[in-house]
C-alpha atoms as a PDB file:
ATOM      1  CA  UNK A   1       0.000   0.000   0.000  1.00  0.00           C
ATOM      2  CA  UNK A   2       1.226   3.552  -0.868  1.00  0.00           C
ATOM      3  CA  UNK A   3       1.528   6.092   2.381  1.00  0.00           C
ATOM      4  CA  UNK A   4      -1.413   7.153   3.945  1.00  0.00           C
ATOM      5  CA  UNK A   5      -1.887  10.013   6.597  1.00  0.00           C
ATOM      6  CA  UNK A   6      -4.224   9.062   9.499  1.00  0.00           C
ATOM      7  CA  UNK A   7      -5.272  11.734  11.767  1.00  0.00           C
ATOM      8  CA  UNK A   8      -7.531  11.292  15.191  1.00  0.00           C
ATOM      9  CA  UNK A   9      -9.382  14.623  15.662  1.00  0.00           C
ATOM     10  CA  UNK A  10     -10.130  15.368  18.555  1.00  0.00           C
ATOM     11  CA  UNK A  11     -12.133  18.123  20.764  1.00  0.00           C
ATOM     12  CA  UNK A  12      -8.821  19.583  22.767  1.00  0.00           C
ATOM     13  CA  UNK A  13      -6.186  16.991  20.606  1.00  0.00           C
ATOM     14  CA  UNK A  14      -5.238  15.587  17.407  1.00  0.00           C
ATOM     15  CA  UNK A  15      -3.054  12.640  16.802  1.00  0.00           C
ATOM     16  CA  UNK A  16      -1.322  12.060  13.378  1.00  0.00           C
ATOM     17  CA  UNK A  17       0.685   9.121  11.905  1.00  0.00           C
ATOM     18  CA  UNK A  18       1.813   7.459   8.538  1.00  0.00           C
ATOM     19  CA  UNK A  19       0.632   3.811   7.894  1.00  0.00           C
ATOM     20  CA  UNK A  20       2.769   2.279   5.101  1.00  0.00           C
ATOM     21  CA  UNK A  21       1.567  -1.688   5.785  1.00  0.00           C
ATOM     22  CA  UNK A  22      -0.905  -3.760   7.858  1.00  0.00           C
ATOM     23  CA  UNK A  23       1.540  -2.927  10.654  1.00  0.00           C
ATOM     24  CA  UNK A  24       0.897  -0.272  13.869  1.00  0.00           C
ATOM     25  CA  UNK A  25       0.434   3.747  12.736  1.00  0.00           C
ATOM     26  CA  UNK A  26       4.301   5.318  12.610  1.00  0.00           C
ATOM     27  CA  UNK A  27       5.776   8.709  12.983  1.00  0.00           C
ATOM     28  CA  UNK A  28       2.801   9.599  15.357  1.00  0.00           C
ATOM     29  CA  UNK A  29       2.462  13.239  16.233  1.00  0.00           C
ATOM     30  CA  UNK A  30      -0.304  14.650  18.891  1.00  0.00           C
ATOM     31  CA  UNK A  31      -1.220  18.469  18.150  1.00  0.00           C
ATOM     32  CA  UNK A  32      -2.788  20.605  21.134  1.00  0.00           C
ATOM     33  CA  UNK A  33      -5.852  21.942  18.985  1.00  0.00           C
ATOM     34  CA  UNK A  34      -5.222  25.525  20.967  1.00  0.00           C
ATOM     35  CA  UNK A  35      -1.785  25.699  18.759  1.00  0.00           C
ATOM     36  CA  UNK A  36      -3.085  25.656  15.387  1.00  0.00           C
ATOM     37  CA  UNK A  37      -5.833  28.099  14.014  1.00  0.00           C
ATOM     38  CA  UNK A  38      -7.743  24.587  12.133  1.00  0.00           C
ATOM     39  CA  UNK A  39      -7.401  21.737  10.943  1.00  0.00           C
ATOM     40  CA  UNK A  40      -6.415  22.132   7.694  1.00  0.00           C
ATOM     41  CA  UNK A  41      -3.422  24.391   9.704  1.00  0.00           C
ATOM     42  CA  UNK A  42      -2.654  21.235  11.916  1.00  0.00           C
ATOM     43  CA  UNK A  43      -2.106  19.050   8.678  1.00  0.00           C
ATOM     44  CA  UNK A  44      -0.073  21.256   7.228  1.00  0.00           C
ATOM     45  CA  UNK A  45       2.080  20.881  10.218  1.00  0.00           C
ATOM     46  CA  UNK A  46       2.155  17.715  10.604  1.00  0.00           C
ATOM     47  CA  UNK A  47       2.894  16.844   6.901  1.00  0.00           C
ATOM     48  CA  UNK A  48       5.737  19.580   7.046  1.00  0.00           C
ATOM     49  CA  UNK A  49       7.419  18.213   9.937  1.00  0.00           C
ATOM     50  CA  UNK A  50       7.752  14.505   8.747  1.00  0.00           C
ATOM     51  CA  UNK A  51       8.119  15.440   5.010  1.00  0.00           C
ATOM     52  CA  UNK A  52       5.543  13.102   3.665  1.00  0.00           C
ATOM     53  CA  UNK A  53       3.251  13.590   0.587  1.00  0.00           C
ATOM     54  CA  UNK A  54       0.617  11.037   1.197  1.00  0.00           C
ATOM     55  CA  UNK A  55      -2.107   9.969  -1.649  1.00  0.00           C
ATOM     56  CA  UNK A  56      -4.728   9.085   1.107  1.00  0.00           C
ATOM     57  CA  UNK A  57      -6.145   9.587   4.049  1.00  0.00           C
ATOM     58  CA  UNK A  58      -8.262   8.256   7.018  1.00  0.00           C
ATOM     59  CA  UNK A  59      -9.448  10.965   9.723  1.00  0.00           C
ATOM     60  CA  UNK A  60     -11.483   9.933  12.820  1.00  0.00           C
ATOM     61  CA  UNK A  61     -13.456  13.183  13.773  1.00  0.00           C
ATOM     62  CA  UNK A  62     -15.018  13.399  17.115  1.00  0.00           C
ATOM     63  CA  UNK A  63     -18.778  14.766  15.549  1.00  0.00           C
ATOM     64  CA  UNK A  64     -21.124  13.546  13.002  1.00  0.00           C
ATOM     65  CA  UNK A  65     -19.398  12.409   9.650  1.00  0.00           C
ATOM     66  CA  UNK A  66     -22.879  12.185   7.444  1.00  0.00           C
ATOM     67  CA  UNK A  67     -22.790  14.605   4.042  1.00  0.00           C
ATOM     68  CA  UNK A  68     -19.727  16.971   2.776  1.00  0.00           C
ATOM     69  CA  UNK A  69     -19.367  19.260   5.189  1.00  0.00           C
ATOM     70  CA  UNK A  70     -17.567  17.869   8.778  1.00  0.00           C
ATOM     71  CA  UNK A  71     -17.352  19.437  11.931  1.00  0.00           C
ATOM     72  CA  UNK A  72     -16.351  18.879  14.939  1.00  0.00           C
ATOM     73  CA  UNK A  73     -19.135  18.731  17.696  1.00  0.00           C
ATOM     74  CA  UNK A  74     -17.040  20.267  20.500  1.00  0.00           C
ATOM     75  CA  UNK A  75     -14.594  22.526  18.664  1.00  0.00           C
ATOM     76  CA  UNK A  76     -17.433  24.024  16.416  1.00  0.00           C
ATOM     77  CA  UNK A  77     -15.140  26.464  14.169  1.00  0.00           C
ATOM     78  CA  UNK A  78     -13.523  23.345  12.460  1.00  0.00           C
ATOM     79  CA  UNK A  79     -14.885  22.733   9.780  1.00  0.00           C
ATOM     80  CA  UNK A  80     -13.926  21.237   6.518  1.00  0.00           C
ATOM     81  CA  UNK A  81     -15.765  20.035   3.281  1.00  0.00           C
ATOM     82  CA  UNK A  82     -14.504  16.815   1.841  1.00  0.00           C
ATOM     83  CA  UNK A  83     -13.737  17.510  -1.688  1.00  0.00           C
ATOM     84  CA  UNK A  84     -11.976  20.820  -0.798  1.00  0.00           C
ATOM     85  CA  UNK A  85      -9.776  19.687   2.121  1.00  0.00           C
ATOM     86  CA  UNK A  86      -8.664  16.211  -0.568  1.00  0.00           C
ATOM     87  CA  UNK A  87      -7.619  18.250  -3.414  1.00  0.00           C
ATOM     88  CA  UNK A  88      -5.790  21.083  -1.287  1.00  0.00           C
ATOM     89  CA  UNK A  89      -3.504  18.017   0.492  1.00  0.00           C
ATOM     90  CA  UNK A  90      -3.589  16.116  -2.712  1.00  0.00           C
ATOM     91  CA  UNK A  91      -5.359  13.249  -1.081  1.00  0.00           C
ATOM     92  CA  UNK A  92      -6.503  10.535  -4.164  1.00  0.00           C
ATOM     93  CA  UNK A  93      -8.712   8.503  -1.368  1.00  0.00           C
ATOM     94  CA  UNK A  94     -10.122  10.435   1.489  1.00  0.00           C
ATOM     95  CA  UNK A  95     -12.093   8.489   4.540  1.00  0.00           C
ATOM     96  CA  UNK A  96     -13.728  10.110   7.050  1.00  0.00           C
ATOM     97  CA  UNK A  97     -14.799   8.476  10.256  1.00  0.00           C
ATOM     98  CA  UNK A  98     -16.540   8.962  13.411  1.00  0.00           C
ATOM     99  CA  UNK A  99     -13.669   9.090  16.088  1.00  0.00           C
ATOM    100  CA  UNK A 100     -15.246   6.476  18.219  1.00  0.00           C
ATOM    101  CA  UNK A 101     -16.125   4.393  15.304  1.00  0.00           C
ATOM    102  CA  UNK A 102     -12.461   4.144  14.615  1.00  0.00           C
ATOM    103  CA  UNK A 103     -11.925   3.250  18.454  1.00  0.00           C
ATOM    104  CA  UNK A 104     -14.570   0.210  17.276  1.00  0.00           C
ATOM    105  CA  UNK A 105     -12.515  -0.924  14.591  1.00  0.00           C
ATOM    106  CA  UNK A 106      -9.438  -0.914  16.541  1.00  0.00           C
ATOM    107  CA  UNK A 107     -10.363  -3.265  19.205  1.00  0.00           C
ATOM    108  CA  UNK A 108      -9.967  -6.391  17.525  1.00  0.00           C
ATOM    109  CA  UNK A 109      -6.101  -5.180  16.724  1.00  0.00           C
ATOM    110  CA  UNK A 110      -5.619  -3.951  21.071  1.00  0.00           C
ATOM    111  CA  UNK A 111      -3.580  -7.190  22.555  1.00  0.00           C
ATOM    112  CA  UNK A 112      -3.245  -7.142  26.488  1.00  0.00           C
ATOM    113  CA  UNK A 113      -0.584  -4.452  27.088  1.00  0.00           C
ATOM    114  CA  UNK A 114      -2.563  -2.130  25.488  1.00  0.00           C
ATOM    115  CA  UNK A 115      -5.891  -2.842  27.823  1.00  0.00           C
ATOM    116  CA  UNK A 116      -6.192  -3.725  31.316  1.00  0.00           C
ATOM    117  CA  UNK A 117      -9.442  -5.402  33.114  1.00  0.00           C
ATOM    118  CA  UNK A 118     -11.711  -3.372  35.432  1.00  0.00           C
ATOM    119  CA  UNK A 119     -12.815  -5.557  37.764  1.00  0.00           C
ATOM    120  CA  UNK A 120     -12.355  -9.119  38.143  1.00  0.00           C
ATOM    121  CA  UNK A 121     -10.950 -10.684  35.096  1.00  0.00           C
ATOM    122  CA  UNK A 122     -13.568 -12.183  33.085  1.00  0.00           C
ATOM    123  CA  UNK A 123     -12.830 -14.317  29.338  1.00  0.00           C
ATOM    124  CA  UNK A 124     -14.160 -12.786  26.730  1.00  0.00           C
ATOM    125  CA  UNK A 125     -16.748 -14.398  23.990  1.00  0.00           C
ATOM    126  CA  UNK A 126     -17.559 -14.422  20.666  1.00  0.00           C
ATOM    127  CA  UNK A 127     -19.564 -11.107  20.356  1.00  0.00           C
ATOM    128  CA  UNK A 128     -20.353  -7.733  19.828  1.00  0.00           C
ATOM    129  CA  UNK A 129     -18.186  -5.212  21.327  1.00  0.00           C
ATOM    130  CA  UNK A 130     -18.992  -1.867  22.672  1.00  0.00           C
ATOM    131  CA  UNK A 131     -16.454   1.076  23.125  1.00  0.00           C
ATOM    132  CA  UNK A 132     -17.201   3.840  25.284  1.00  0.00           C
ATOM    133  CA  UNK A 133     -14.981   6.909  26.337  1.00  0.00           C
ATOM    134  CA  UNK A 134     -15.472  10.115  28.382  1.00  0.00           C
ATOM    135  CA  UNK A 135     -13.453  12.804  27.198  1.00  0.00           C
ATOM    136  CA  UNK A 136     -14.144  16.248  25.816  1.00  0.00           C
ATOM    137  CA  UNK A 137     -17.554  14.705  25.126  1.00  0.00           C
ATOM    138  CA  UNK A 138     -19.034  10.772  25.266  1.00  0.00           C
ATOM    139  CA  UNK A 139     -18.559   8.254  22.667  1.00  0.00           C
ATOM    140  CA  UNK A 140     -20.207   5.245  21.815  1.00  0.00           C
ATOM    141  CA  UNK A 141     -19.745   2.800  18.974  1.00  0.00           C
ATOM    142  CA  UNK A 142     -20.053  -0.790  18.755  1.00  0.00           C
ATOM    143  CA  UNK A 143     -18.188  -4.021  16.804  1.00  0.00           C
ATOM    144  CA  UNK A 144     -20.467  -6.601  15.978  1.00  0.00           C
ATOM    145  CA  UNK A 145     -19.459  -9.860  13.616  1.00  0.00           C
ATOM    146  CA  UNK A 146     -21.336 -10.945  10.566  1.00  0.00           C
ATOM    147  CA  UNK A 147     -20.628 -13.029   7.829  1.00  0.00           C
ATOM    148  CA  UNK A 148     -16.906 -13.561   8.737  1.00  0.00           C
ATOM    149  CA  UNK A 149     -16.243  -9.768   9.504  1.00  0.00           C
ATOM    150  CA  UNK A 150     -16.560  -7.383  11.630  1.00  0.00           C
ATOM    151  CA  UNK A 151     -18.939  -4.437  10.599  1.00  0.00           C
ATOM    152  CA  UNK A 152     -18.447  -0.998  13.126  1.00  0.00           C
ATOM    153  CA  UNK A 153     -22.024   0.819  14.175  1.00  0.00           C
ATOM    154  CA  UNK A 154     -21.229   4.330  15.297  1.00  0.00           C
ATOM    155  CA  UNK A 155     -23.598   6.202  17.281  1.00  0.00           C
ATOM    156  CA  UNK A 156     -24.484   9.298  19.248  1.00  0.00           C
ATOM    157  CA  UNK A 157     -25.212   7.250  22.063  1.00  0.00           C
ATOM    158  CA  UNK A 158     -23.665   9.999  24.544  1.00  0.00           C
ATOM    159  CA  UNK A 159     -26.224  12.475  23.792  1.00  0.00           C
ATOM    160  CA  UNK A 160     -29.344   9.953  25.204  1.00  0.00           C
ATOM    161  CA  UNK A 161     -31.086  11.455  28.477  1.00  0.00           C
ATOM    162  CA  UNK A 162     -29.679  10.332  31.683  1.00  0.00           C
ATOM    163  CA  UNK A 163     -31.065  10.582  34.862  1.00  0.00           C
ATOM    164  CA  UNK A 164     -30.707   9.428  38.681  1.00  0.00           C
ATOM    165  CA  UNK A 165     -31.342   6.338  40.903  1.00  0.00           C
ATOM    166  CA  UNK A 166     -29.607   6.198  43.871  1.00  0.00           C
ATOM    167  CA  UNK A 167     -31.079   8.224  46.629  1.00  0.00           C
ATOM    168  CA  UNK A 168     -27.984  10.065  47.122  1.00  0.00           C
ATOM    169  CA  UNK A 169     -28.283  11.361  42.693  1.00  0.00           C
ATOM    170  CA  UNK A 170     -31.244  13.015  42.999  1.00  0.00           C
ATOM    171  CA  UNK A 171     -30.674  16.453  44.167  1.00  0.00           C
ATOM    172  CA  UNK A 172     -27.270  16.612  42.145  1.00  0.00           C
ATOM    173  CA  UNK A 173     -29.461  15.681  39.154  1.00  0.00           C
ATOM    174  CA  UNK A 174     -31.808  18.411  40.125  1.00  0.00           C
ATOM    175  CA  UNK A 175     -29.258  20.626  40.159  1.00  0.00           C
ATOM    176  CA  UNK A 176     -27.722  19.561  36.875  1.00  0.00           C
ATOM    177  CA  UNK A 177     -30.764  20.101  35.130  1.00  0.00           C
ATOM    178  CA  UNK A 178     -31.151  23.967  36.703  1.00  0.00           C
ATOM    179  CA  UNK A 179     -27.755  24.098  34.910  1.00  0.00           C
ATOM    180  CA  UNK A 180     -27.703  22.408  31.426  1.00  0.00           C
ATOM    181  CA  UNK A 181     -31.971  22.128  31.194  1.00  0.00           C
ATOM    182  CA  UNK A 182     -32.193  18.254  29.806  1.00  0.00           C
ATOM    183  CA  UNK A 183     -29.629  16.620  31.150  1.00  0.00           C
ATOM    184  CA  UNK A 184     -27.796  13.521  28.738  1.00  0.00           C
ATOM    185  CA  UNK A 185     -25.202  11.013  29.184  1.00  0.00           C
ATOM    186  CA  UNK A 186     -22.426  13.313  27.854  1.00  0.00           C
ATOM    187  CA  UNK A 187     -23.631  15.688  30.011  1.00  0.00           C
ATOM    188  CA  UNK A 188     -22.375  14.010  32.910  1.00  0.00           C
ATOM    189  CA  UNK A 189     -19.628  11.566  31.737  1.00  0.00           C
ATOM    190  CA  UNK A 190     -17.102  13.678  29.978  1.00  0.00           C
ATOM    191  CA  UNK A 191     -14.657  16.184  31.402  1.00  0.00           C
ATOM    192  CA  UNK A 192     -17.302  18.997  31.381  1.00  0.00           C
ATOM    193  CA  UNK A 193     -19.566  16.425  32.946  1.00  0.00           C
ATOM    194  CA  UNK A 194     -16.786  15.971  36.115  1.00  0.00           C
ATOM    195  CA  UNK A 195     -17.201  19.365  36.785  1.00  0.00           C
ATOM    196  CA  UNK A 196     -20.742  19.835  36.519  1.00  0.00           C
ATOM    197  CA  UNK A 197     -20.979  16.662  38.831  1.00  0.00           C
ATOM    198  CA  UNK A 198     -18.101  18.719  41.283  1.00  0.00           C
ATOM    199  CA  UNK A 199     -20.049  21.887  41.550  1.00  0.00           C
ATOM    200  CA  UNK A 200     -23.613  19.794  42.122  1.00  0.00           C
ATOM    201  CA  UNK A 201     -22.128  18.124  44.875  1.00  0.00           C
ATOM    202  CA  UNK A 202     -20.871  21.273  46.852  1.00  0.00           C
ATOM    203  CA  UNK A 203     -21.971  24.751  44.581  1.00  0.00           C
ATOM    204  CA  UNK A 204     -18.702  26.418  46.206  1.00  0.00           C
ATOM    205  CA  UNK A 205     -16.333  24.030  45.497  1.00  0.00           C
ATOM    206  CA  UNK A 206     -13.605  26.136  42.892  1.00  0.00           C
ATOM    207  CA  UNK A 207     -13.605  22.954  40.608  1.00  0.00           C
ATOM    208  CA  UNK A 208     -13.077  24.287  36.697  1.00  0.00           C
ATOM    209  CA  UNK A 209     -10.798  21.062  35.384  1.00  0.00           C
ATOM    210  CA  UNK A 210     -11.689  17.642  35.028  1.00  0.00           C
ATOM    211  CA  UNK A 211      -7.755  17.297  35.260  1.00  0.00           C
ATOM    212  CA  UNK A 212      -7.576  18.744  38.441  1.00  0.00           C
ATOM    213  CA  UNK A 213     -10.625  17.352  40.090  1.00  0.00           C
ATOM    214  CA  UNK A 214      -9.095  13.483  39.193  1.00  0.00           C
ATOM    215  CA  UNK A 215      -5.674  14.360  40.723  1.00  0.00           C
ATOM    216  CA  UNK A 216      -7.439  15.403  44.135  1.00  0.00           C
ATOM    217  CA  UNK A 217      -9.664  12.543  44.050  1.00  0.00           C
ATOM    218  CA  UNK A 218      -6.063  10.360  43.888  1.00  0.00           C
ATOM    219  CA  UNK A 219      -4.581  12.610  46.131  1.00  0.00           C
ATOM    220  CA  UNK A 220      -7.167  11.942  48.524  1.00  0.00           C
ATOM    221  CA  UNK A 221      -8.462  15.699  48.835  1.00  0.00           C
ATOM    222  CA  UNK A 222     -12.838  14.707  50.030  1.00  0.00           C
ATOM    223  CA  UNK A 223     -15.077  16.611  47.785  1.00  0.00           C
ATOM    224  CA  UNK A 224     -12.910  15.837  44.274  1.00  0.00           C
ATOM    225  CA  UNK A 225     -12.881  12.002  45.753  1.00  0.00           C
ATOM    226  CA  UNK A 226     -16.979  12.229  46.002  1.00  0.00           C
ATOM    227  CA  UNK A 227     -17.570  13.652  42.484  1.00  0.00           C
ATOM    228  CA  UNK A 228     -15.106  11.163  40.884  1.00  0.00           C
ATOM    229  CA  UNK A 229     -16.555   8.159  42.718  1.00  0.00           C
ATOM    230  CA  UNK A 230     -20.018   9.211  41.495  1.00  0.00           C
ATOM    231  CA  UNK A 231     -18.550   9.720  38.043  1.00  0.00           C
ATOM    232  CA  UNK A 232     -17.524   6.190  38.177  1.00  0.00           C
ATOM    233  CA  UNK A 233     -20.725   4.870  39.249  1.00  0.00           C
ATOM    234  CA  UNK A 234     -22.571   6.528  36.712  1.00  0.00           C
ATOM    235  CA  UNK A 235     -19.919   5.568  34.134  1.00  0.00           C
ATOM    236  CA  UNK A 236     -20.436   2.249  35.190  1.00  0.00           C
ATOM    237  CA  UNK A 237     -24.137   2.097  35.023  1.00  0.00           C
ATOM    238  CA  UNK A 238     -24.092   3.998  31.647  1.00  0.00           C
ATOM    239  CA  UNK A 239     -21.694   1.118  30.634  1.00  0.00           C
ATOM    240  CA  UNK A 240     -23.992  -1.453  31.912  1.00  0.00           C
ATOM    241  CA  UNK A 241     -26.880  -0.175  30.218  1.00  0.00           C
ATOM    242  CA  UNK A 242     -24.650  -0.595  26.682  1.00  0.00           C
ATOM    243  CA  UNK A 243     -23.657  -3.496  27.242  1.00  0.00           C
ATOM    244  CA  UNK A 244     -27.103  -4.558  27.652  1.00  0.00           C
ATOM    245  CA  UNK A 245     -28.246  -2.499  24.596  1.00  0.00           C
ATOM    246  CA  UNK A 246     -26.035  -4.510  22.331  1.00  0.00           C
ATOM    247  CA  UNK A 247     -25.957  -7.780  24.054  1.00  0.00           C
ATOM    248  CA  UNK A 248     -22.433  -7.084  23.926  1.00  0.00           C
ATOM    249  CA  UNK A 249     -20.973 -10.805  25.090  1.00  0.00           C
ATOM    250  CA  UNK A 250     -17.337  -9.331  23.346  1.00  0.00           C
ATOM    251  CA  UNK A 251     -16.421  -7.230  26.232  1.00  0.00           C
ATOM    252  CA  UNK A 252     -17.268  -3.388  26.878  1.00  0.00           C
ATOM    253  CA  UNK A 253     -14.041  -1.114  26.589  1.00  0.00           C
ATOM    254  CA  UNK A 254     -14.064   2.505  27.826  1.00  0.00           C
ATOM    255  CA  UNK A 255     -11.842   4.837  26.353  1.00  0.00           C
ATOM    256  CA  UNK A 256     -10.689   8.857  26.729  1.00  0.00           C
ATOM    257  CA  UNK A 257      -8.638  10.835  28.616  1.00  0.00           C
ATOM    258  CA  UNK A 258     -11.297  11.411  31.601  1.00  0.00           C
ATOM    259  CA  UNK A 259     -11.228   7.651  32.391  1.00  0.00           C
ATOM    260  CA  UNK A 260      -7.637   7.516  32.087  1.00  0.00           C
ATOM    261  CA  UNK A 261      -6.788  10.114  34.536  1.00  0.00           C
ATOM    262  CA  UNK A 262      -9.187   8.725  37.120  1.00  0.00           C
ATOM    263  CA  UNK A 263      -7.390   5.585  36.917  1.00  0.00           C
ATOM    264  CA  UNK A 264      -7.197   3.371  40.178  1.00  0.00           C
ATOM    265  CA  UNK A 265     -10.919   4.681  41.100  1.00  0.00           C
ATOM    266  CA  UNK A 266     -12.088   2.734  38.132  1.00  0.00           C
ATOM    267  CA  UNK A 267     -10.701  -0.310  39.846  1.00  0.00           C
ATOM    268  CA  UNK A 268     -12.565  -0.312  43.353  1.00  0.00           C
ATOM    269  CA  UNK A 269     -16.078  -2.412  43.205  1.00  0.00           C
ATOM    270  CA  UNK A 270     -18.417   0.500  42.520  1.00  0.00           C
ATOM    271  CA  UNK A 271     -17.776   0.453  38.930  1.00  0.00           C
ATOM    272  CA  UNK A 272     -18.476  -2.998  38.298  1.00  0.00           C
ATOM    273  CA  UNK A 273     -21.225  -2.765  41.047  1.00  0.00           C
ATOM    274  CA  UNK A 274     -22.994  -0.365  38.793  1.00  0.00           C
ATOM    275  CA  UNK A 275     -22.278  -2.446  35.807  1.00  0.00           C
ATOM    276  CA  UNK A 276     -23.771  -5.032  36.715  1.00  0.00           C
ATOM    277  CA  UNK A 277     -26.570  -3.814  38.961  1.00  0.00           C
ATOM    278  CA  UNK A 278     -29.271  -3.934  36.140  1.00  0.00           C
ATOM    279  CA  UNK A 279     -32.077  -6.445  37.340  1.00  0.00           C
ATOM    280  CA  UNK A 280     -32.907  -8.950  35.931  1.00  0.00           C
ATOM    281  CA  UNK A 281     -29.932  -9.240  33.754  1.00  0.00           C
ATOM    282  CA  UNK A 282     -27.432  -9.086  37.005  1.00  0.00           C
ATOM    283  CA  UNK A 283     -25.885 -12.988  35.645  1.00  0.00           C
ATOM    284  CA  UNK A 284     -25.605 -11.794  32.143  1.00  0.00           C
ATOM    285  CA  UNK A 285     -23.549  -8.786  33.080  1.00  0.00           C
ATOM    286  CA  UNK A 286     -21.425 -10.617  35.353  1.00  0.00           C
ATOM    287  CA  UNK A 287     -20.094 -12.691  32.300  1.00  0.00           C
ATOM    288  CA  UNK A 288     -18.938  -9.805  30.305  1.00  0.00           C
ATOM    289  CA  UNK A 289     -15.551  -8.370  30.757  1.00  0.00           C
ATOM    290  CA  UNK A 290     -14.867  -4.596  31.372  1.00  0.00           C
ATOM    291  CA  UNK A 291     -11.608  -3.142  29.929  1.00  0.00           C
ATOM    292  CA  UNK A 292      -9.755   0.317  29.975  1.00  0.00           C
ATOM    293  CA  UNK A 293      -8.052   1.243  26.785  1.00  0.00           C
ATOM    294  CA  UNK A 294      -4.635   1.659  28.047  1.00  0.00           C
ATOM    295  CA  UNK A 295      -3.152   2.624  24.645  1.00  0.00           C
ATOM    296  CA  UNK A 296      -2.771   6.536  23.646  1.00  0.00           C
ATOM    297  CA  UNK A 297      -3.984   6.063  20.295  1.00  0.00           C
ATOM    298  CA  UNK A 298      -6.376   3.239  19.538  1.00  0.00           C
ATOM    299  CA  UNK A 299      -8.045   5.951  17.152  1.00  0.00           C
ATOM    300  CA  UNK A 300      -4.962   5.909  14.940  1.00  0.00           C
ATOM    301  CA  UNK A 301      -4.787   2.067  15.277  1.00  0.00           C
ATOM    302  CA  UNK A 302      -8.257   1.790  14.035  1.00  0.00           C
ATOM    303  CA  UNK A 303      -7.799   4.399  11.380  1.00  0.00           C
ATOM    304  CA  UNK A 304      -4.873   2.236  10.456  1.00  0.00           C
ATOM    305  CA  UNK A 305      -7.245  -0.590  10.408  1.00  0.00           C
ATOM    306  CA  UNK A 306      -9.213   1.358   7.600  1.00  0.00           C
ATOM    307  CA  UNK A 307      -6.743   2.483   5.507  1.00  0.00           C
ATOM    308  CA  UNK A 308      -4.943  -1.324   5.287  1.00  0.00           C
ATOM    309  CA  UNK A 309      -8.166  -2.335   4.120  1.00  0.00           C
ATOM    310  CA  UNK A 310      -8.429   0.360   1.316  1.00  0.00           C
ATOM    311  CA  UNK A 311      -4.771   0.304   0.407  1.00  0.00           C
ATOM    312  CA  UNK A 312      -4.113   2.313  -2.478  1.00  0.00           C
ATOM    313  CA  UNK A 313      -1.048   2.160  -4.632  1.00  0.00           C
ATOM    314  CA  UNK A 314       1.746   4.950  -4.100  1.00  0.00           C
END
């Protein structure tokens, strides 16, 4: 296959890298979004550091990828139309995928130093497979097998309503919806959602990172420990409820930068508590193994995955 340029597009960060075989993405670069004025100035960059003059591309884009126009749902002034952005880079082939649905196609390709279990270890089945992944917003997509291959079903799953349970979630949920009006998944479980989740817990707690907020809750410090443990019981639930949707018997993976940084919390029971705790499905759940994404850039790997597929000649 000739070179092609994959790029993971992110809300706050975009990853770039070459693929020149069936083999992992190379010469990866990861552009702070704040740095460049859009995207067409981050490829530029990217393509001028490393020299290369691919003939395709693949781009994951976190937002919808229907029609010619893209955009990106969280970084609204990047914008691009299709045709345009493949004859200014010289692109023969351009793909454009939903960033999570690239996460989907990668997950067949993650081995086990690139995931870890949360929870108890449990041995995967033949099966669908759901990702999942707070960051700047929520993503969902899904991997499900059919006639001898896999087929990826993106989503906007993170923007479905969301609401409490627990005793102890309804006046935080009150409060969330005096803040945002309707209140969805994405809402709650993505970096914005960790502070929403901080301030409706205690209204004069100076929480205005997700960042921050995680380090506390590791450090110890009470209130960020109490809105990241409810974060990960949520997450959990919202997990559960997915892996439910999809009868997913393949494993659910959660990905992003939010669940990354909250890191050991994900490990203690309430997250698989929450999981599984959706009645009367409680032995189902229990059978299908939870794993965090460990790698920093399954969306280039799945890209990757793409482009091998739709190798073009150089």
């Amino acid at each position: 296959m000739g070179t092609s340029l994959l790029a993971d597009i992110g809300g706050s960060k975009s990853r770039f890298a070459l693929a020149n075989s069936a083999g992992p993405p190379e010469r990866v670069l990861v552009i702070e979004n704040d740095t460049v004025a859009d995207l067409d100035a981050a490829v530029a960059r990217y393509l001028e550091e490393t020299g290369a003059r691919p003939r395709a591309a693949t781009l994951a884009v976190a937002g919808p990828v229907d029609g010619e126009e893209i955009g990106l749902t969280n970084r609204t002034s990047w914008r691009f139309r299709r045709r345009e952005f493949a004859k200014r880079f010289g692109f023969s082939q351009l793909r454009v995928l939903n960033d999570f649905e690239a996460i989907a196609w990668a997950l067949p390709r993650l081995g086990a130093a690139q995931t870890r279990p949360l929870g108890k270890p449990v041995a995967a089945r033949a099966g669908v497979k759901v990702v999942l992944g707070p960051g700047t917003g929520l993503g969902v997509a899904a991997l499900l097998p059919a006639d001898g291959r896999w087929h990826v079903v993106a989503s906007e799953g993170g923007h479905a309503s969301f609401g409490p349970q627990a005793a102890d979630e309804f006046e935080v949920f009150a409060r969330l919806r005096q803040e945002c009006g309707a209140v969805s998944a994405e809402a709650v479980l993505s970096g914005p959602g960790l502070v929403r989740l901080a301030r409706a817990l205690d209204p004069r707690a100076a929480c205005h990172e997700a960042e921050t907020i995680a380090a506390s809750a590791l450090a110890r410090e009470p209130s960020a420990q109490a809105a990241a443990r409810l974060f990960v019981r949520l997450l959990g639930r919202f997990a559960g409820g997915l892996a439910l949707t999809f009868k997913a018997l393949g494993g659910v993976y959660i990905a992003g930068g939010v669940a990354s940084g909250l890191g050991p919390l994900l490990d203690e029971p309430q997250f698989r508590a929450a999981f599984e705790a959706h009645p009367p499905y409680q032995r189902l759940l229990e059978a299908i193994p939870t794993l965090l994404i460990t790698c920093e850039e399954p969306g280039l790997i799945g890209c990757a995955a793409v482009a091998s597929e739709h190798a073009v000649t150089a």
